[in-house]
C-alpha atoms as a PDB file:
ATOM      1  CA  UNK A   1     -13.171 -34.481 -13.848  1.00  0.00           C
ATOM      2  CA  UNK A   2     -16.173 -33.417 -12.660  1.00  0.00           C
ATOM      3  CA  UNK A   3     -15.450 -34.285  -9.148  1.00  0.00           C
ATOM      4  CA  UNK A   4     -11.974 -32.523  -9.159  1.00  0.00           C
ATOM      5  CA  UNK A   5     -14.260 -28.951 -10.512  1.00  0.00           C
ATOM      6  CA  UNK A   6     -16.611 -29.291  -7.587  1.00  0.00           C
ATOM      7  CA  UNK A   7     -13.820 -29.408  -4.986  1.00  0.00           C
ATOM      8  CA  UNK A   8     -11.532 -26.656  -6.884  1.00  0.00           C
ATOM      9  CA  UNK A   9     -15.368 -24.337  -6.406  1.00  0.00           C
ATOM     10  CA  UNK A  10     -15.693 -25.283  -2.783  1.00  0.00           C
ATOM     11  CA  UNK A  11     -12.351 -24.607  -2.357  1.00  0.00           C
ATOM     12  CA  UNK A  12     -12.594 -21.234  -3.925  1.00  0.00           C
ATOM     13  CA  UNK A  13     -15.453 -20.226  -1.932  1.00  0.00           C
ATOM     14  CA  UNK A  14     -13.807 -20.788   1.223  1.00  0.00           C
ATOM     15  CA  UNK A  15     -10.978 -19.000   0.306  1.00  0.00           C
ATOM     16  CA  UNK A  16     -11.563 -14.882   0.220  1.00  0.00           C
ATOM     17  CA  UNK A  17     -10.075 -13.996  -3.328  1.00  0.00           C
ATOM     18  CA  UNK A  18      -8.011 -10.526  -3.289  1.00  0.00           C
ATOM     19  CA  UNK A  19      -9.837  -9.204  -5.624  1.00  0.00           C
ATOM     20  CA  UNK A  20     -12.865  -9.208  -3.120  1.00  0.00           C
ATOM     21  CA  UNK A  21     -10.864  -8.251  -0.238  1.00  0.00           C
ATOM     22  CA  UNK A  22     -11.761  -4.312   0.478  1.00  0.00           C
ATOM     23  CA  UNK A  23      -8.418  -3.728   3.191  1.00  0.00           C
ATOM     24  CA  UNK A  24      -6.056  -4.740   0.295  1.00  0.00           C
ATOM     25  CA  UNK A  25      -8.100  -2.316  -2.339  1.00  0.00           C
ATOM     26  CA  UNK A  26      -7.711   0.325   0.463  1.00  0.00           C
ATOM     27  CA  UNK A  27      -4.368  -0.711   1.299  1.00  0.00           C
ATOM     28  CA  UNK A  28      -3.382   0.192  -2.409  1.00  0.00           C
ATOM     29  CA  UNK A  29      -5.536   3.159  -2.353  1.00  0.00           C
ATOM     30  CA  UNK A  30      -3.578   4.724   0.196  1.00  0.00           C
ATOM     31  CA  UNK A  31      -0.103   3.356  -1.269  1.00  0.00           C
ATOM     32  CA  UNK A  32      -1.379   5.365  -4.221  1.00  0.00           C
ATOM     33  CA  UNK A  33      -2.103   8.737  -2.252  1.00  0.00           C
ATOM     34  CA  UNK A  34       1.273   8.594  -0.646  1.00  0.00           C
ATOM     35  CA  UNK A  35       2.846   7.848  -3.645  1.00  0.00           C
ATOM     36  CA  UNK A  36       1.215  10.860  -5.444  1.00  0.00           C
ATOM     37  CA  UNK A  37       2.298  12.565  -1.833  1.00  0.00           C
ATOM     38  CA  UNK A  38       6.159  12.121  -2.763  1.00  0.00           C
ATOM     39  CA  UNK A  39       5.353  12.979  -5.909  1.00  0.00           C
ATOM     40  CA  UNK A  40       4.316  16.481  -5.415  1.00  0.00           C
ATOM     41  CA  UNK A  41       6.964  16.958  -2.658  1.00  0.00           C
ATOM     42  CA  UNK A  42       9.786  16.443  -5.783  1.00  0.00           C
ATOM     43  CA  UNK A  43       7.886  18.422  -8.496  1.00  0.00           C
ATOM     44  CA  UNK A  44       7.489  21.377  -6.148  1.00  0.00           C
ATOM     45  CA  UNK A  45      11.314  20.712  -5.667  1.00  0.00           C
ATOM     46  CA  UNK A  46      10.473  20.645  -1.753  1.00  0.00           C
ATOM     47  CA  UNK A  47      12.450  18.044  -0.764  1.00  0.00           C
ATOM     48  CA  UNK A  48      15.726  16.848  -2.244  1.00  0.00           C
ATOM     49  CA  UNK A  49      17.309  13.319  -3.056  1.00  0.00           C
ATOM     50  CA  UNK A  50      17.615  12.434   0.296  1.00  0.00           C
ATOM     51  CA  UNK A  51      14.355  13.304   1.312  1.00  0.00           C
ATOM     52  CA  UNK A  52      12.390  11.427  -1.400  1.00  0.00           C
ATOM     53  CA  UNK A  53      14.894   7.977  -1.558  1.00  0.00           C
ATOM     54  CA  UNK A  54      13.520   8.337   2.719  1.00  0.00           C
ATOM     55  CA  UNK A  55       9.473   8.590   1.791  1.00  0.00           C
ATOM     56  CA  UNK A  56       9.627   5.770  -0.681  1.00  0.00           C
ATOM     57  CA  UNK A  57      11.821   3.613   2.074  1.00  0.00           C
ATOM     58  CA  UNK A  58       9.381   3.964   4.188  1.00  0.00           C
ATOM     59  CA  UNK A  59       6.440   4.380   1.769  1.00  0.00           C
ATOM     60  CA  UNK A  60       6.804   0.991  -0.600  1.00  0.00           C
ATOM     61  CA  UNK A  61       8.008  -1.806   2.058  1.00  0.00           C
ATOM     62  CA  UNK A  62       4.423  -0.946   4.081  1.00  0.00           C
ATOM     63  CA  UNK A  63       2.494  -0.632   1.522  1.00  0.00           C
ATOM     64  CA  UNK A  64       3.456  -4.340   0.488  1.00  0.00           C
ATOM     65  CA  UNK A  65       3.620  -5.716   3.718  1.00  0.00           C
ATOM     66  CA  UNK A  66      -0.191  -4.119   3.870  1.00  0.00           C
ATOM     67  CA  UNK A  67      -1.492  -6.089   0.863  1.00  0.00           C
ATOM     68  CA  UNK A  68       0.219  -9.412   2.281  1.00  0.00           C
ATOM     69  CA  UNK A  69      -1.161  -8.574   5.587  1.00  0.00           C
ATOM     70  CA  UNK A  70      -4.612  -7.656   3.716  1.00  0.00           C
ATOM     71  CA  UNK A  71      -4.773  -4.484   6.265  1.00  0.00           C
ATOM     72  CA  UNK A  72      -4.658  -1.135   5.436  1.00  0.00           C
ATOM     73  CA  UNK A  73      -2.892   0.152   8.515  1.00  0.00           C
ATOM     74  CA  UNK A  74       0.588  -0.012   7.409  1.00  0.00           C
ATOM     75  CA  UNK A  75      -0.068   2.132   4.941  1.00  0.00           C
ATOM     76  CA  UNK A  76      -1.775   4.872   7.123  1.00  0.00           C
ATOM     77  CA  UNK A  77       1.225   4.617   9.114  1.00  0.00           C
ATOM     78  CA  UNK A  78       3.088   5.270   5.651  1.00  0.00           C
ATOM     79  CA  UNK A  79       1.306   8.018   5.387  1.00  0.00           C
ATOM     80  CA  UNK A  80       1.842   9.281   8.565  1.00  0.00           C
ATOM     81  CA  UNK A  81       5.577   8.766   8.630  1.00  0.00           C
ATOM     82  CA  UNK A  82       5.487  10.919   5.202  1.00  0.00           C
ATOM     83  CA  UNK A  83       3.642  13.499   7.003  1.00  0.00           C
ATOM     84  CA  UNK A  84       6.649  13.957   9.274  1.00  0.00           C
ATOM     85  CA  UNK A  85       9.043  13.931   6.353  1.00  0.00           C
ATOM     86  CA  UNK A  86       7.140  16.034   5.040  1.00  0.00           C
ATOM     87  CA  UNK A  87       7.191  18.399   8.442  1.00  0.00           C
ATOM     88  CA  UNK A  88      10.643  17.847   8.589  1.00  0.00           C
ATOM     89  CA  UNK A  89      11.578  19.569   5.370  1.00  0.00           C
ATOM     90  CA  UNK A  90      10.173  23.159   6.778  1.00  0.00           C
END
């Protein structure tokens, strides 16, 4: 028993836990923003149906392939593809 413990520890301390990892907490940091992003675009009635279903197609496929990834730049580019949704609207 005790031998099976020591090699589940050793094990764990090779292996960088997500909770640790500071690209996925930033990844999901920025899935956040743009999420609060498309957010205010449909409260301020900015953008229509179309328009949001398009921000949160782009906006919740990157920001999970970020976390598996553990990088945060698919979610910058998230953010910059809502940025030109957003530009597209005016």
């Amino acid at each position: 028993m005790l031998a099976i413990t020591t090699k589940t520890l050793e094990r764990n301390r090779k292996l960088p836990s997500q909770r640790r990892s500071w690209n996925v907490w930033l990844g999901l940091l920025l899935g956040a923003l743009g999420l609060i992003h498309v957010a205010s675009m449909s409260a301020s009635a900015v953008a229509e149906l179309p328009h949001i279903l398009a921000a949160l197609t782009v906006l919740i496929p990157l920001t999970m392939f970020g976390v598996v990834m553990r990088s945060p730049w698919p979610e910058a580019l998230a953010l910059v593809l809502l940025g030109v949704i957003n530009i597209t609207l005016t």
